[in-house]
C-alpha atoms as a PDB file:
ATOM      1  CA  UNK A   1       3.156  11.737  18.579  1.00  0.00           C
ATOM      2  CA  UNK A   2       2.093  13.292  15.416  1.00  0.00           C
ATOM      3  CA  UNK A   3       5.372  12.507  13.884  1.00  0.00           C
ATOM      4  CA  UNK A   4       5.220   9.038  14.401  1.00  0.00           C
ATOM      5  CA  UNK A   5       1.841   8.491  12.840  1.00  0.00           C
ATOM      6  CA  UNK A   6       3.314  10.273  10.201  1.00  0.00           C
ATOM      7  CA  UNK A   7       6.236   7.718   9.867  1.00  0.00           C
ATOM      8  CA  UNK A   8       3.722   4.863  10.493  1.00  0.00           C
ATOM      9  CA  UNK A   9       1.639   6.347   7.658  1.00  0.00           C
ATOM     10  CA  UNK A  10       4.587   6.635   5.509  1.00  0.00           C
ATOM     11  CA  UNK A  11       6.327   2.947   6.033  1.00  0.00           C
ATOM     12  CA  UNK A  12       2.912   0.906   5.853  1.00  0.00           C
ATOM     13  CA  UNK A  13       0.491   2.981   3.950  1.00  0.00           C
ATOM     14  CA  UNK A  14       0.603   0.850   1.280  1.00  0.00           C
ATOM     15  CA  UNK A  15      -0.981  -1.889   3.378  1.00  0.00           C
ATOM     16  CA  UNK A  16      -3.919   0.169   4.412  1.00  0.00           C
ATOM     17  CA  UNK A  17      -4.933   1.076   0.711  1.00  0.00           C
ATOM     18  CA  UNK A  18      -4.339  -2.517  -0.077  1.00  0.00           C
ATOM     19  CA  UNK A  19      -6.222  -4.037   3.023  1.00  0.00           C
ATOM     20  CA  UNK A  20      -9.300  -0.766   1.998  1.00  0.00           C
ATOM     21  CA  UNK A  21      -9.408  -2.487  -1.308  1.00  0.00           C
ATOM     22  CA  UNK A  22     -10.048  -5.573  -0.348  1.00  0.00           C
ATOM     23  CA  UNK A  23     -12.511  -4.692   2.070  1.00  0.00           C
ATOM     24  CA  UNK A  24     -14.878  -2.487  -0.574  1.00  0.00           C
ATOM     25  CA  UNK A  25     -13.658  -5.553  -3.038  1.00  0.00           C
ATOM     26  CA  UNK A  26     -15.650  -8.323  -0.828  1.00  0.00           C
ATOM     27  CA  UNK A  27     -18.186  -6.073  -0.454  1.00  0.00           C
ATOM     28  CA  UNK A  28     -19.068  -4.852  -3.878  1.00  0.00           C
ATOM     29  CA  UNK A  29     -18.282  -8.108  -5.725  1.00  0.00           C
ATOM     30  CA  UNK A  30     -20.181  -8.226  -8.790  1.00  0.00           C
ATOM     31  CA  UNK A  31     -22.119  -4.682  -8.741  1.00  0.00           C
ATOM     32  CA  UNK A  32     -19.790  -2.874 -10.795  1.00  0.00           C
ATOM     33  CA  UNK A  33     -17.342  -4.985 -12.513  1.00  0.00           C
ATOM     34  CA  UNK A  34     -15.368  -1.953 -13.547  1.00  0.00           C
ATOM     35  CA  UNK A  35     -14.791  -1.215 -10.189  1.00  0.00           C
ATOM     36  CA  UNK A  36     -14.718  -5.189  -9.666  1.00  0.00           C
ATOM     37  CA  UNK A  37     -11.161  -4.924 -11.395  1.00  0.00           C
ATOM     38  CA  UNK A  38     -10.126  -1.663 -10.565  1.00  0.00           C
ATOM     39  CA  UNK A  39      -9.455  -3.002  -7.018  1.00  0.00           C
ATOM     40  CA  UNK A  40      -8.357  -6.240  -7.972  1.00  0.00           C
ATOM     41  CA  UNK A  41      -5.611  -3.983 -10.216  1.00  0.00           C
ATOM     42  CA  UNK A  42      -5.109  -1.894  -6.265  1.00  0.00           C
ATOM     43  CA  UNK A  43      -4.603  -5.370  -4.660  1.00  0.00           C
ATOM     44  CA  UNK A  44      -2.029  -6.337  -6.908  1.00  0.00           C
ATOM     45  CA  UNK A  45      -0.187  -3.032  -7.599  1.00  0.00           C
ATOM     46  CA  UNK A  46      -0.154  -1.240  -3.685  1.00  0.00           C
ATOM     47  CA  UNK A  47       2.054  -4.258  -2.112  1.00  0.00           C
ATOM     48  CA  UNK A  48       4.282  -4.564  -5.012  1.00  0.00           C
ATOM     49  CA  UNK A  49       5.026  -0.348  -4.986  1.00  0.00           C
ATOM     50  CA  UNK A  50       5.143  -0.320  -0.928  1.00  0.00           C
ATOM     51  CA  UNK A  51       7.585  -3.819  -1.082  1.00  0.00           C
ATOM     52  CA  UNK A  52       9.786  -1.476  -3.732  1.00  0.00           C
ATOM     53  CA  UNK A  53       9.652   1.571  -1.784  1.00  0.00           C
ATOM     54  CA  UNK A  54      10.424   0.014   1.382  1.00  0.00           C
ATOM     55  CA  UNK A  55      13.829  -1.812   0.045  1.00  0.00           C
ATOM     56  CA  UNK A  56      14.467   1.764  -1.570  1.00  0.00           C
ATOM     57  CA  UNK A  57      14.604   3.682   1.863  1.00  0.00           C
ATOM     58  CA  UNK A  58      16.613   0.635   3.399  1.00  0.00           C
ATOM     59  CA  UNK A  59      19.272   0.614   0.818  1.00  0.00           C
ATOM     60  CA  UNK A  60      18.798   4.513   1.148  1.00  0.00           C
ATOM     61  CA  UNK A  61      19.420   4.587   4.537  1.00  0.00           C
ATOM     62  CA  UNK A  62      22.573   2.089   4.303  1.00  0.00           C
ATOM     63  CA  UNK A  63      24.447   4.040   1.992  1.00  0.00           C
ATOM     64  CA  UNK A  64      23.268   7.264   4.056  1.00  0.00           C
ATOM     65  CA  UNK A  65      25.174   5.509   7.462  1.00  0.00           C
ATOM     66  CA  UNK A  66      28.552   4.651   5.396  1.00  0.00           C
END
């Protein structure tokens, strides 16, 4: 069981900082705007590295089965 969290963790991680971001984004609009764009920078960077490592290890894996 543990290793399939682990997996799970691995795969969609990215979507759980991204979606954690958002959340403390909505609710700290406007207190900090530092902050403000630090997790508007998270929003935008977190999908676009987990969408790049996720083609990686497919493409990984491909080449691993040939």
């Amino acid at each position: 069981m543990f290793k399939s969290y682990v997996k799970l963790v691995e795969k969609y991680g990215f979507l759980f900082i991204a979606c954690f971001a958002l959340v403390y984004l909505f609710t700290s609009w406007g207190e900090n705007w530092a902050l403000t764009w630090l997790h508007i920078g998270a929003l935008i960077t977190a999908p676009i590295i987990g969408v790049s490592d996720m083609k990686g290890s497919q493409t990984g894996r491909d080449q691993d089965e040939e």
